[in-house]
N, C-alpha and C. Protein backbone atom coordinates (compact mmCIF):
# COMPACT_ATOMS: atom_id res chain seq x y z
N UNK A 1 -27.33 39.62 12.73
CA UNK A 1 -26.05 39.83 12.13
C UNK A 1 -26.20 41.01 11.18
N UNK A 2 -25.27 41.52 11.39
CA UNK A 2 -25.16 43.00 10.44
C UNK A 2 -24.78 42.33 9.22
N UNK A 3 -24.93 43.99 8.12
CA UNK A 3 -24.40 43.89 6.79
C UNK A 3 -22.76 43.80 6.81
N UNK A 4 -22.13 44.64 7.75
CA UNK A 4 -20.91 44.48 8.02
C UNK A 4 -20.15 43.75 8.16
N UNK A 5 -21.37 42.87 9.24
CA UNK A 5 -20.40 41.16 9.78
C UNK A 5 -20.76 40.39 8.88
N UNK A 6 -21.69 40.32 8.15
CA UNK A 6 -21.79 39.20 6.97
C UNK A 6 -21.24 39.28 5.89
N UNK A 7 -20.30 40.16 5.58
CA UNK A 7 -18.84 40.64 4.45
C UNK A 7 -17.67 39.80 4.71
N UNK A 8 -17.58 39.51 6.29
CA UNK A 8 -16.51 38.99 7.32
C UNK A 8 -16.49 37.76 7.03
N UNK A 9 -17.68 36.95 6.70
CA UNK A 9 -17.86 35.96 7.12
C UNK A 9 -17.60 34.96 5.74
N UNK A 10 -16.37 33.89 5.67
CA UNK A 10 -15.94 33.40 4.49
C UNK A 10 -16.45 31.53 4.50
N UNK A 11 -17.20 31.37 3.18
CA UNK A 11 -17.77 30.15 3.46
C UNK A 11 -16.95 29.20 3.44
N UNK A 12 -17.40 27.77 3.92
CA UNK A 12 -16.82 26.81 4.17
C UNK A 12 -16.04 26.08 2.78
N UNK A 13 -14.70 25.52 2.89
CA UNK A 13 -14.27 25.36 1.75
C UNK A 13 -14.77 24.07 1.47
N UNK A 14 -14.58 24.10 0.13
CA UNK A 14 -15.38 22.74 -1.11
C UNK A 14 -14.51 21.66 -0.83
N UNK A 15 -14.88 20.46 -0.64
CA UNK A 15 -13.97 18.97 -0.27
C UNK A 15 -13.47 18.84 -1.50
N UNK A 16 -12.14 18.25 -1.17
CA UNK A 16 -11.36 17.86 -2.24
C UNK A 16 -11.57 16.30 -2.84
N UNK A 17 -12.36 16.27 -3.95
CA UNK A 17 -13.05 14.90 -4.07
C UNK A 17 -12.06 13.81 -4.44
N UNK A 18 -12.13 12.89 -3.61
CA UNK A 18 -11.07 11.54 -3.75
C UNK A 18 -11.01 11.16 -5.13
N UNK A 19 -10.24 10.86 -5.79
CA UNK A 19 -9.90 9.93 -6.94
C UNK A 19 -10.52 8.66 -6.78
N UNK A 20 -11.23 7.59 -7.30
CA UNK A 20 -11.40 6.03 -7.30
C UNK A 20 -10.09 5.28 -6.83
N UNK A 21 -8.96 5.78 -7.73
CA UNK A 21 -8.01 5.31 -7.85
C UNK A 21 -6.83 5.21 -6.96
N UNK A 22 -7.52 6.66 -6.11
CA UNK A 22 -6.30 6.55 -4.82
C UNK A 22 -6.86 5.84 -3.87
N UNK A 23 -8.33 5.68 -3.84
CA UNK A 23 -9.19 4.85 -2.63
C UNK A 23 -8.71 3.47 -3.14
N UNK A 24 -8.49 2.94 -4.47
CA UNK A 24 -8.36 1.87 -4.81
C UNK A 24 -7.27 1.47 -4.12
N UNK A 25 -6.33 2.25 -4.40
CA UNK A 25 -4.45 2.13 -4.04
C UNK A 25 -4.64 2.22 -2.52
N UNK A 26 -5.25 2.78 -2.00
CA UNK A 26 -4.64 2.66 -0.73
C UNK A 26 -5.30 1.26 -0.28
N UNK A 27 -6.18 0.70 -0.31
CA UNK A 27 -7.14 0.14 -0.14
C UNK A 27 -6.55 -1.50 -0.49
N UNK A 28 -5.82 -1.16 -1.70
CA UNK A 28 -4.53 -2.53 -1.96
C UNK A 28 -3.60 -2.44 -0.90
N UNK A 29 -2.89 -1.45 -0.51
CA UNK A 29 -1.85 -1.59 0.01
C UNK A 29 -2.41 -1.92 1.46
N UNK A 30 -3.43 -1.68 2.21
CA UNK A 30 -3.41 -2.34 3.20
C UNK A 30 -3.88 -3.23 3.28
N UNK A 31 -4.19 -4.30 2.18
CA UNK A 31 -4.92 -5.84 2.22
C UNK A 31 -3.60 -6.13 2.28
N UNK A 32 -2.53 -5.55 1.10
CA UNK A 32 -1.49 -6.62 0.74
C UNK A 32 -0.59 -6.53 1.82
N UNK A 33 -0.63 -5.15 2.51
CA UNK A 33 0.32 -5.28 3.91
C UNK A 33 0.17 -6.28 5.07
N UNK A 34 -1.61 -6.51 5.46
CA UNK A 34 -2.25 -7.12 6.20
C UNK A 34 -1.63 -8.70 6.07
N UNK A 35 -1.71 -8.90 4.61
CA UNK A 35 -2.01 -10.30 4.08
C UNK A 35 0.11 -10.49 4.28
N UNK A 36 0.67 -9.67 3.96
CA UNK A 36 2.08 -9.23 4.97
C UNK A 36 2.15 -9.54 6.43
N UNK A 37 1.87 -9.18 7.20
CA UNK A 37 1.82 -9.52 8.03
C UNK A 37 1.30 -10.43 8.46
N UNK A 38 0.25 -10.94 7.81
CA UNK A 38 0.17 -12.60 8.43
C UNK A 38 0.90 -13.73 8.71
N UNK A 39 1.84 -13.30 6.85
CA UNK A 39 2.65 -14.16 6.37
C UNK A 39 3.68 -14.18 7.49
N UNK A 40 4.24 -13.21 7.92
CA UNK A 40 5.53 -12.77 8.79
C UNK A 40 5.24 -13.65 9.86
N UNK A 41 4.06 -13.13 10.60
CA UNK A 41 3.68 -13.74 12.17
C UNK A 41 3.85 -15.10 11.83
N UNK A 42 2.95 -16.19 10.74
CA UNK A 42 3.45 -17.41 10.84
C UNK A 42 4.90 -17.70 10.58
N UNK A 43 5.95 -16.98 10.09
CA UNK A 43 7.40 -17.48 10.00
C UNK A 43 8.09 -17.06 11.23
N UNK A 44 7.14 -16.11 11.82
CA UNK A 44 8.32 -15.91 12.85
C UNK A 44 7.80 -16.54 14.31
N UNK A 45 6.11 -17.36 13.79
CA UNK A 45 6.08 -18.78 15.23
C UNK A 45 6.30 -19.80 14.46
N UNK A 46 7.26 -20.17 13.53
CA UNK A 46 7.49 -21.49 12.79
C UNK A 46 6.76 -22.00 12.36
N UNK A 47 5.63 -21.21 11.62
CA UNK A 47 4.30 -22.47 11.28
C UNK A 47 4.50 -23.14 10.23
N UNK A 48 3.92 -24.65 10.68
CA UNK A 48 4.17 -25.75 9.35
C UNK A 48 4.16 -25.18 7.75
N UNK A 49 2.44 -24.32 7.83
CA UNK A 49 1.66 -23.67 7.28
C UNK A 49 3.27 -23.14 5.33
N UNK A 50 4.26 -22.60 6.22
CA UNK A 50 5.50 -22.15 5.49
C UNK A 50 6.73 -23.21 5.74
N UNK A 51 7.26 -23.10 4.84
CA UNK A 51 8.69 -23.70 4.75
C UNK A 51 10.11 -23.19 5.15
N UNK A 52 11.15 -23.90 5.51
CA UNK A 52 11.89 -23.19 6.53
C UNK A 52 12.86 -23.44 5.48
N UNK A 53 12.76 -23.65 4.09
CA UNK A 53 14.22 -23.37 3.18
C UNK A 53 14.38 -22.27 2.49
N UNK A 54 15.20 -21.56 3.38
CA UNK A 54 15.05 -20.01 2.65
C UNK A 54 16.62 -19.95 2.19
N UNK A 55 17.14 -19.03 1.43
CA UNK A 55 18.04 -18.79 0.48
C UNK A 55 19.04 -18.56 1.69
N UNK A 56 18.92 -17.69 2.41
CA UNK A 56 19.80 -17.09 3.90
C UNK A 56 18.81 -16.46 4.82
N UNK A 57 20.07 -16.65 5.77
CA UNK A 57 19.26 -15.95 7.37
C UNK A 57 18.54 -17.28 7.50
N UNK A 58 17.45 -17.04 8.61
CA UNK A 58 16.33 -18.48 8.84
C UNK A 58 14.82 -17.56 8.66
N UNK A 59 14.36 -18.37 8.87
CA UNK A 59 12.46 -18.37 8.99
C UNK A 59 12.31 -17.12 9.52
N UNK A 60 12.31 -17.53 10.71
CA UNK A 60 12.02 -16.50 11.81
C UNK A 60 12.64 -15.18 11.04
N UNK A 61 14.32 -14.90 10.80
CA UNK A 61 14.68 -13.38 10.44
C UNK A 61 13.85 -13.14 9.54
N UNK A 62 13.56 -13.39 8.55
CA UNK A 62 12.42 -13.23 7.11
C UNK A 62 11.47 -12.75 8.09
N UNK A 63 10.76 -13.42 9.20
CA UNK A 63 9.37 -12.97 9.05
C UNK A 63 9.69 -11.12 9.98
N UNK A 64 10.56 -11.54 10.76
CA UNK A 64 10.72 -9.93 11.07
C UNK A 64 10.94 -9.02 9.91
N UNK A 65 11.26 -9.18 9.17
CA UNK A 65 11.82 -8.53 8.36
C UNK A 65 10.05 -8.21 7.34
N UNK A 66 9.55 -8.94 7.16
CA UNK A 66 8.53 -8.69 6.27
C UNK A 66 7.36 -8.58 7.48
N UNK A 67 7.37 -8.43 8.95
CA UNK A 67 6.56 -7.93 9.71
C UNK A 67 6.94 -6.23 9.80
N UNK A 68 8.10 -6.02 9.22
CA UNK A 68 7.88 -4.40 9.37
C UNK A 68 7.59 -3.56 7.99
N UNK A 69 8.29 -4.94 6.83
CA UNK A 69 7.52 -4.44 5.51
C UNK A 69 6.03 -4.03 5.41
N UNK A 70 5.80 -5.14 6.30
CA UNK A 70 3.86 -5.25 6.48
C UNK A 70 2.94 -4.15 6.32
N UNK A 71 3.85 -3.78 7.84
CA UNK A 71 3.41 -2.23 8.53
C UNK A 71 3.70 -1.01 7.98
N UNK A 72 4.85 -0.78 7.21
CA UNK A 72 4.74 0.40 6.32
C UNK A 72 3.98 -0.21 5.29
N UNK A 73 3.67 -1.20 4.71
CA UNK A 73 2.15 -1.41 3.65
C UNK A 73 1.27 -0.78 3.86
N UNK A 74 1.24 -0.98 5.06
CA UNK A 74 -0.67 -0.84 6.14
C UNK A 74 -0.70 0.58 6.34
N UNK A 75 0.38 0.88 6.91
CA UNK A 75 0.77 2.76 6.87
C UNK A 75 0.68 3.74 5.64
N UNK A 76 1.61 2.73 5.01
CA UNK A 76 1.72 3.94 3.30
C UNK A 76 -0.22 3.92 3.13
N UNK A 77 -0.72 2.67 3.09
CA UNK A 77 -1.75 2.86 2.74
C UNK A 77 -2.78 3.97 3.21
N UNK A 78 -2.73 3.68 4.47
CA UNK A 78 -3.92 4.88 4.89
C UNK A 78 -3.24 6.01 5.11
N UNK A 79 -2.22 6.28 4.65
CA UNK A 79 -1.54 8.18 3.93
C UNK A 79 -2.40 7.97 2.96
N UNK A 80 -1.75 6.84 1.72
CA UNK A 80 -2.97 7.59 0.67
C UNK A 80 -3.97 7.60 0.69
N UNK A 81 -4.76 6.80 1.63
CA UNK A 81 -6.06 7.33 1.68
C UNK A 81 -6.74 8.64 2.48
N UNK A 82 -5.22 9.01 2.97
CA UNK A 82 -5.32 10.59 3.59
C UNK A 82 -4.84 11.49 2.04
N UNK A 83 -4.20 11.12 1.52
CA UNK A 83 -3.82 12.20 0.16
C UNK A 83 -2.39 12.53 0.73
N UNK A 84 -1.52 12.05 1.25
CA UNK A 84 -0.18 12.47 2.08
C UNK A 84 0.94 11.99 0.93
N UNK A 85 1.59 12.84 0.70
CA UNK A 85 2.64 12.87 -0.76
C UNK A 85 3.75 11.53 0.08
N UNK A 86 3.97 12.02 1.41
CA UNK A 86 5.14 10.93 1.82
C UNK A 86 4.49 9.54 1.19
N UNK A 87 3.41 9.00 1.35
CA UNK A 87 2.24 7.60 1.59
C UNK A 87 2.56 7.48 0.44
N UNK A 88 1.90 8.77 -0.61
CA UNK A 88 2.12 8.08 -1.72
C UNK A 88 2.92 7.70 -2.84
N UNK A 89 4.59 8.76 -2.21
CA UNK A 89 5.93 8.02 -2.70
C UNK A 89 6.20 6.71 -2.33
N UNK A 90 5.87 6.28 -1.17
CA UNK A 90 6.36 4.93 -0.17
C UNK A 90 5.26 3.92 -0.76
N UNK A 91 4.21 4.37 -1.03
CA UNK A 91 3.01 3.08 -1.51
C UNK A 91 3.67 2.93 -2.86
N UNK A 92 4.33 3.50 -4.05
CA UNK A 92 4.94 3.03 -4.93
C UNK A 92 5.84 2.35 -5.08
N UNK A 93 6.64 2.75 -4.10
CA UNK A 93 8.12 1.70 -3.68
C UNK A 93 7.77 0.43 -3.02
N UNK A 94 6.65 0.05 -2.30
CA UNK A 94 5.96 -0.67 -1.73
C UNK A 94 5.28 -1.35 -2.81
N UNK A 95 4.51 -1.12 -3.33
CA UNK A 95 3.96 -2.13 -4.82
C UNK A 95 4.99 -2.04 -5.71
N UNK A 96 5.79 -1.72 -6.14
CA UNK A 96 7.01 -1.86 -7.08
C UNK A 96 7.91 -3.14 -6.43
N UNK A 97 8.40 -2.99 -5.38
CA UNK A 97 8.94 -4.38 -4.57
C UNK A 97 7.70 -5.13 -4.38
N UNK A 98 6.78 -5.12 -4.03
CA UNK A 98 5.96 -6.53 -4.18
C UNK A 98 5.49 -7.35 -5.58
N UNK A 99 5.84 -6.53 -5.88
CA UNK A 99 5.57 -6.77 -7.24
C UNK A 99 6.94 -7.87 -8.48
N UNK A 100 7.95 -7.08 -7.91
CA UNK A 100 9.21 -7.73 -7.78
C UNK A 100 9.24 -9.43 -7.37
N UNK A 101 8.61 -9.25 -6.13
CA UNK A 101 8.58 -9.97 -4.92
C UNK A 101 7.82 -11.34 -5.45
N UNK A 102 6.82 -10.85 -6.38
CA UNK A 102 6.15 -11.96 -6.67
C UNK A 102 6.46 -13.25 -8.19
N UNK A 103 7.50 -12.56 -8.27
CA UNK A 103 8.64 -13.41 -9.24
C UNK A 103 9.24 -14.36 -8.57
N UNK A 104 9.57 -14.62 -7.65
CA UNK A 104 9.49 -15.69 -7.09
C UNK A 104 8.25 -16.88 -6.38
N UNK A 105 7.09 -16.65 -6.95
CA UNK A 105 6.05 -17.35 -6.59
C UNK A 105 5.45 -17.80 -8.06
N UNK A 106 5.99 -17.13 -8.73
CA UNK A 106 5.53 -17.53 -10.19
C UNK A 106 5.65 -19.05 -11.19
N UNK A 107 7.03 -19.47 -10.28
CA UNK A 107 6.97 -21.09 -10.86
C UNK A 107 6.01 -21.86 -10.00
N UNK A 108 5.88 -21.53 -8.56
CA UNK A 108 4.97 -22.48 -7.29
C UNK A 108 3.38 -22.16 -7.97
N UNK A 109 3.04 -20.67 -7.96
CA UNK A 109 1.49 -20.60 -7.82
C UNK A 109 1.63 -19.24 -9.34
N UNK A 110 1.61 -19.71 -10.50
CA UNK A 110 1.67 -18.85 -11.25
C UNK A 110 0.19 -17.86 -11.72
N UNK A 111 -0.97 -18.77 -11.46
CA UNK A 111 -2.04 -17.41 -11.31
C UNK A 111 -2.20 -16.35 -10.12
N UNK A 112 -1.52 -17.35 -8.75
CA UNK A 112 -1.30 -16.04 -7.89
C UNK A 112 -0.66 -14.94 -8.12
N UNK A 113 0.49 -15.06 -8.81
CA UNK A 113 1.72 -14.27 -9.00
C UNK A 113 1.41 -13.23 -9.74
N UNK A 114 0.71 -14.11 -10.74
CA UNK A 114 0.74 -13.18 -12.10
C UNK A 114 -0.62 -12.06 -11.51
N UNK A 115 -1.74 -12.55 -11.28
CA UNK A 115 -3.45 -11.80 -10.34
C UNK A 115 -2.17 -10.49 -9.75
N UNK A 116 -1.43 -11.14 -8.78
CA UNK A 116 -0.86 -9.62 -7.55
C UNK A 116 0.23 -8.87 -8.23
N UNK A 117 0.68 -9.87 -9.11
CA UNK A 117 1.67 -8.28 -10.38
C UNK A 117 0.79 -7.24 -10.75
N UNK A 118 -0.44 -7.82 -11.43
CA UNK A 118 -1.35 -6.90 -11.81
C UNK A 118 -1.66 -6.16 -10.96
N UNK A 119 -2.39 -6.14 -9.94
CA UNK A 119 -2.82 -5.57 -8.95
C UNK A 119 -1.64 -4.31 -8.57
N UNK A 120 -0.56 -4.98 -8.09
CA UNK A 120 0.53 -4.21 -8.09
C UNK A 120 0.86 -2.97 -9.01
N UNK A 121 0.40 -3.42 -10.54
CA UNK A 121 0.90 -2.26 -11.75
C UNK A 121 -0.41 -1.29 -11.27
N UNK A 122 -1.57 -1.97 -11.19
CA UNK A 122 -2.92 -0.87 -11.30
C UNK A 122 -2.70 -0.18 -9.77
N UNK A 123 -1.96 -0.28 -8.69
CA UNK A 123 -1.78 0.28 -7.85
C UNK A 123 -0.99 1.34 -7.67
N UNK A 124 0.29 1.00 -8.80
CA UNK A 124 1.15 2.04 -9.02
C UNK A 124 0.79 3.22 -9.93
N UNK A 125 -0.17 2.63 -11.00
CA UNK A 125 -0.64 3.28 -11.76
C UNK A 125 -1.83 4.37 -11.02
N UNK A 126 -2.46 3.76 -10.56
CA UNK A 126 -3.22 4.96 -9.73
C UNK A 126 -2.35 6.17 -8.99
N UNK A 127 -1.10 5.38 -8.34
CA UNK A 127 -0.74 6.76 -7.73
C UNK A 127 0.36 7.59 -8.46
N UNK A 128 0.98 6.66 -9.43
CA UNK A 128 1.50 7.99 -9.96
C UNK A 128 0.84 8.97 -10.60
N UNK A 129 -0.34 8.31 -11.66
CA UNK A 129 -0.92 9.09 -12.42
C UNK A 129 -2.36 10.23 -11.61
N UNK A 130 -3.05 9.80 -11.00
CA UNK A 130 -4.23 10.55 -10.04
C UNK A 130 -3.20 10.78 -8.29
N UNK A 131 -2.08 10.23 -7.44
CA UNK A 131 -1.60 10.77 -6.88
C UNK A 131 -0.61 11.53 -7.03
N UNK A 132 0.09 11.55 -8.04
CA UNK A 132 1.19 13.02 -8.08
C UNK A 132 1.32 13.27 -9.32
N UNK A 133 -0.02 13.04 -9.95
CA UNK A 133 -0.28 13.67 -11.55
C UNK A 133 0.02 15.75 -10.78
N UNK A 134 0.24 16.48 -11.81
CA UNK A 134 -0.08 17.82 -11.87
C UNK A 134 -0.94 18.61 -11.56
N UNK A 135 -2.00 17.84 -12.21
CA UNK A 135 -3.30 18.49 -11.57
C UNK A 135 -4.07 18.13 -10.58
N UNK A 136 -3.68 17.33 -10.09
CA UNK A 136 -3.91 16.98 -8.01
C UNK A 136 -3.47 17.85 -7.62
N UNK A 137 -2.25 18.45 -7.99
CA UNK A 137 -1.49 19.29 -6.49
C UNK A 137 -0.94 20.06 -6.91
């Protein structure tokens, strides 16, 4: 190789080193999507496992309905664990409603509720602050 061609030649760029916090976040959102979709599949084959007194609609509509919540969980998640701005607007709106969500489990199983609120805040907190902080992007 010449002196010429080795002027040409531009080195490989430096990896953009992950945050803890976005590996964390994404890493929630697809347990809690997963653990989503479980829930769904048993309401929508009637399992004993859940209860069929829901406020409106029946069993079954709920679980469709939180089988596609699931999947944008499971999705938003591994955007942010790609660094994808869409993932990590939608993984906020996604732990912000589950989070919501778990106000109603709080009189039945109140250390569950209260454990996945948390989880929920430190999830949001990761991505607003290390995913669309300023100095990420």
């Amino acid at each position: 190789m010449s002196a010429a061609s080795a002027r040409h030649v531009r080195p490989a760029p430096a990896a953009v080193p992950r945050s803890g916090w976005m590996t964390f976040s994404g890493l929630m959102l697809i347990l809690a999507g997963s653990f989503t979709i479980v829930h769904a599949l048993s309401a929508i084959e009637k399992s004993n496992y859940l209860s069929d007194h829901v406020l409106f609609s029946s069993l079954r509509g709920w679980g469709w309905f939180f089988l596609v919540w699931g999947i944008v969980g499971v999705l938003a998640g591994f955007g942010v664990l790609r660094g994808t701005t869409w993932a990590i607007l939608v993984g906020i709106g996604v732990a912000f409603v589950n989070c919501l969500g778990q106000l109603s489990w709080a009189a039945t199983y109140p250390v569950w509720a209260l454990s996945a609120m948390v989880l929920d805040v430190l999830v949001i907190y990761g991505l607003v602050v290390y995913g669309l902080g300023d100095e990420n992007r």
